[in-house]
N, C-alpha and C. Protein backbone atom coordinates (compact mmCIF):
# COMPACT_ATOMS: atom_id res chain seq x y z
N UNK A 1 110.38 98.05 86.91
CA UNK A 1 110.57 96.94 87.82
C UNK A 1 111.69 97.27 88.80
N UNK A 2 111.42 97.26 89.61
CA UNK A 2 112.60 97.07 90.89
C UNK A 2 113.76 96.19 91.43
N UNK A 3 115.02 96.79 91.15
CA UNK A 3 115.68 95.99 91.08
C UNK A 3 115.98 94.93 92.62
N UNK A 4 116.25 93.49 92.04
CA UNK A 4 116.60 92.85 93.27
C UNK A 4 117.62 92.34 93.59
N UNK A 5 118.04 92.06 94.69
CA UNK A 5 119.02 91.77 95.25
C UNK A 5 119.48 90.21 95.75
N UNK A 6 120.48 89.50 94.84
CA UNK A 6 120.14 88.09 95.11
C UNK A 6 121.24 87.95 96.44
N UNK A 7 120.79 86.89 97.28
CA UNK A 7 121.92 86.40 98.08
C UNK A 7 121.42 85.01 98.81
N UNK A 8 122.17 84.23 99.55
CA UNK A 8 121.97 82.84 99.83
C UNK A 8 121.35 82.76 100.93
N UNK A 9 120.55 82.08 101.16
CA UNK A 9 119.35 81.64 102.28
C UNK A 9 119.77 80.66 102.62
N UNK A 10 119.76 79.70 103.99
CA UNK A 10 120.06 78.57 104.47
C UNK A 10 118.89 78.72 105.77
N UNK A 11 118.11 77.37 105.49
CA UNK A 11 116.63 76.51 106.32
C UNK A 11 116.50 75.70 106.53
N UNK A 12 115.97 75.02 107.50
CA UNK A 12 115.42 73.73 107.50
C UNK A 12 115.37 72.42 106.57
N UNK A 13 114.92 71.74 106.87
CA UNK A 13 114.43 71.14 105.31
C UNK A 13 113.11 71.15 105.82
N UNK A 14 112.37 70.77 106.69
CA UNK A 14 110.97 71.10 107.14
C UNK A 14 110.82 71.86 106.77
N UNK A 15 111.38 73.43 106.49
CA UNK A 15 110.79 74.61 106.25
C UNK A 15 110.83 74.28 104.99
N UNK A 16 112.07 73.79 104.24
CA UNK A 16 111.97 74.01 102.77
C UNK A 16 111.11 73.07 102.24
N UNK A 17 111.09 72.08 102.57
CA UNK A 17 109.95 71.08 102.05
C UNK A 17 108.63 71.95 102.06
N UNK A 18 108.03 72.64 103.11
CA UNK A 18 106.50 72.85 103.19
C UNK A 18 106.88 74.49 102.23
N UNK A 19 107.94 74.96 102.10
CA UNK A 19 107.70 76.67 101.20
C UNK A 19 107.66 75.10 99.75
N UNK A 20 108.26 74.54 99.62
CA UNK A 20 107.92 73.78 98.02
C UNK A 20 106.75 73.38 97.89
N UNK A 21 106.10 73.02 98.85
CA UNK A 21 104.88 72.24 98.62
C UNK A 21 103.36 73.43 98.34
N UNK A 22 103.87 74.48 99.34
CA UNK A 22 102.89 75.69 99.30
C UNK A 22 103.08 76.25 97.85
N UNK A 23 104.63 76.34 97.70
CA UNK A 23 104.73 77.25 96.01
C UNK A 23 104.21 75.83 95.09
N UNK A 24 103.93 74.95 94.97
CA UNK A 24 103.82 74.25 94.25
C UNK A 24 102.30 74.16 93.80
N UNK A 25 101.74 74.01 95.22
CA UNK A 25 99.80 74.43 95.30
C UNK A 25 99.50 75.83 94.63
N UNK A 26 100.08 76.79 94.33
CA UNK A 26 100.26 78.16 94.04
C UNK A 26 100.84 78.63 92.90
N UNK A 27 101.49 77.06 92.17
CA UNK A 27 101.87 77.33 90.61
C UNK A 27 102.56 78.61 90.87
N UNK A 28 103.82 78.76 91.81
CA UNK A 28 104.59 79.79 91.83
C UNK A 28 106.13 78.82 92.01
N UNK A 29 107.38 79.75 91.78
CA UNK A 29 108.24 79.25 91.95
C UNK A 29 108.57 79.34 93.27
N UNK A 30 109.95 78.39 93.88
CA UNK A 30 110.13 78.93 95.29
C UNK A 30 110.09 80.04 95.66
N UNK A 31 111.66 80.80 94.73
CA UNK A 31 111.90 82.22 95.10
C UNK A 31 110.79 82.69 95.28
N UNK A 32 109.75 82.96 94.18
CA UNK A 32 108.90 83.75 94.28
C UNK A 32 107.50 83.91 95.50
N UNK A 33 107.61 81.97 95.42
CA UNK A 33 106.73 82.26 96.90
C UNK A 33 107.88 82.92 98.22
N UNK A 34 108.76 82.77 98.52
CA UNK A 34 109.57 83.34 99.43
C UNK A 34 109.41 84.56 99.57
N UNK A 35 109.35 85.48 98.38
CA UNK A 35 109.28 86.79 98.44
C UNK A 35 107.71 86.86 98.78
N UNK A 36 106.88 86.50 98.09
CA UNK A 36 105.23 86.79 98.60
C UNK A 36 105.36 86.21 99.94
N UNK A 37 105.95 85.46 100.54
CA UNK A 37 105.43 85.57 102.22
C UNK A 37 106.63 86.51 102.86
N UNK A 38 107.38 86.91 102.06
CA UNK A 38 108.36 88.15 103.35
C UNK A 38 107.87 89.23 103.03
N UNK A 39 106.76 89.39 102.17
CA UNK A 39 106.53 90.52 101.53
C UNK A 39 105.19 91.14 102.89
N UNK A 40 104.24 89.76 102.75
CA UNK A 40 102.99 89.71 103.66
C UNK A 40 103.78 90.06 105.01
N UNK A 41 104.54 89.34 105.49
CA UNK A 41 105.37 89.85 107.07
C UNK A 41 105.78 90.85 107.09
N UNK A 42 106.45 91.37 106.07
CA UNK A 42 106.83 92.92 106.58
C UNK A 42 105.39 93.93 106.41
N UNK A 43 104.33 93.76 105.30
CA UNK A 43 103.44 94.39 105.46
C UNK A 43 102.48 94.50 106.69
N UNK A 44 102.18 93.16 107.16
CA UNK A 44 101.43 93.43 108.29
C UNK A 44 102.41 93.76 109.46
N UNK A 45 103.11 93.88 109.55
CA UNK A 45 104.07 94.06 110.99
C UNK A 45 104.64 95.80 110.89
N UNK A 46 103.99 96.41 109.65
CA UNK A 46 104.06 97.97 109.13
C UNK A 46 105.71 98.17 108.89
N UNK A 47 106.34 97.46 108.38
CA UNK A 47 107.71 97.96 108.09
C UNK A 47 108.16 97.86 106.72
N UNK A 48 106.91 97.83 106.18
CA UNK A 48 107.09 98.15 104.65
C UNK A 48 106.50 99.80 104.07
N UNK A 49 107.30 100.10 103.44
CA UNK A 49 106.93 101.71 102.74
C UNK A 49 106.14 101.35 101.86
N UNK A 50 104.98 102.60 101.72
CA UNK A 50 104.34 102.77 100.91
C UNK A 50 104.66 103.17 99.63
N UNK A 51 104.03 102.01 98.57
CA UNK A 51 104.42 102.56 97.46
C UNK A 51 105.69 101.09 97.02
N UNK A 52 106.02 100.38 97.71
CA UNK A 52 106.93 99.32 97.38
C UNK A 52 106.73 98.18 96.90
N UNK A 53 107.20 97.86 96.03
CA UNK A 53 106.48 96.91 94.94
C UNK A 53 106.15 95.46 95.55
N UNK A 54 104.77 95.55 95.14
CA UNK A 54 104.26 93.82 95.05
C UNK A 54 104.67 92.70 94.47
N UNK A 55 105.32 91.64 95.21
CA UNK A 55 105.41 90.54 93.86
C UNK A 55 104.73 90.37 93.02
N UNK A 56 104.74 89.97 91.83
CA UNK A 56 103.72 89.89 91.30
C UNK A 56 102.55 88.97 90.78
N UNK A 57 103.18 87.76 91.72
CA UNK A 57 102.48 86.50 91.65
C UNK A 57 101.74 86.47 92.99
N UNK A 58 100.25 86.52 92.82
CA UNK A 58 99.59 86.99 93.71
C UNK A 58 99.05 85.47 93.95
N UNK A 59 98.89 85.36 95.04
CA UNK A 59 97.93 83.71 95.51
C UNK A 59 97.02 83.94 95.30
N UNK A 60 96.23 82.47 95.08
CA UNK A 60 94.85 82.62 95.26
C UNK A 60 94.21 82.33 97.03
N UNK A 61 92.93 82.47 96.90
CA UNK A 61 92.28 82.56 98.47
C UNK A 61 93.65 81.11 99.54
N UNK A 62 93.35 80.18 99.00
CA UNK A 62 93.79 79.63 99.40
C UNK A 62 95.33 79.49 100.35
N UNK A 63 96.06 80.61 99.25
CA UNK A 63 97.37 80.77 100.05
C UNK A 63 97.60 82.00 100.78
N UNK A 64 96.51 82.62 100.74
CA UNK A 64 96.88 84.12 101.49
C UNK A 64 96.84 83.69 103.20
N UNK A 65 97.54 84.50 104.11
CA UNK A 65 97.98 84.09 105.22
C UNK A 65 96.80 85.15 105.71
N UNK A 66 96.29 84.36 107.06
CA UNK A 66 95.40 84.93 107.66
C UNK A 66 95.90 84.90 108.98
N UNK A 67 95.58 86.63 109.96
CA UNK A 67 95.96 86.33 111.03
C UNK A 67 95.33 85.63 112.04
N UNK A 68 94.01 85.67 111.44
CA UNK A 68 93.14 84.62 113.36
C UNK A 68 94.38 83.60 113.00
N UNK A 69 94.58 83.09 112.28
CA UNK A 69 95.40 80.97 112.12
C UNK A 69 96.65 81.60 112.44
N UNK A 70 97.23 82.75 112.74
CA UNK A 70 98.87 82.64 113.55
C UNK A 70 98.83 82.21 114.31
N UNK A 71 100.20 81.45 114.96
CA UNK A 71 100.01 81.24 116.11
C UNK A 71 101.31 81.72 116.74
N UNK A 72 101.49 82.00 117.89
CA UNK A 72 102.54 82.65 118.09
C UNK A 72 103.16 82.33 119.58
């Protein structure tokens, strides 16, 4: 397992309300959904190395981020 690195985050409450409500649909904890969506952003944006560990709480269809629905 790979070790991690804790440190303090400060957001919204809009943001934090909807990461609770998503980890909650997803039977994941916050942290952990936090890390599965910084995990998805650095992967698709290619600035993740190969070979670097997956969270391991994987969503179902429902929570995986799709790019047609970005909006930017």
């Amino acid at each position: 397992m790979a070790e991690k690195k804790a440190f303090p985050l400060r957001m919204n409450v809009a943001m934090m309300k909807a990461i609770e409500k998503w980890a909650a649909d997803e039977f994941r904890s916050v942290n952990g959904q936090i890390e599965w969506i910084l995990h998805q952003a650095l992967a698709e944006a290619g600035r993740l190395k190969e070979g670097a560990d997956v969270p391991k709480e994987e969503p179902g269809k429902e929570g995986a981020v799709k790019k047609e629905s970005k909006k930017r």
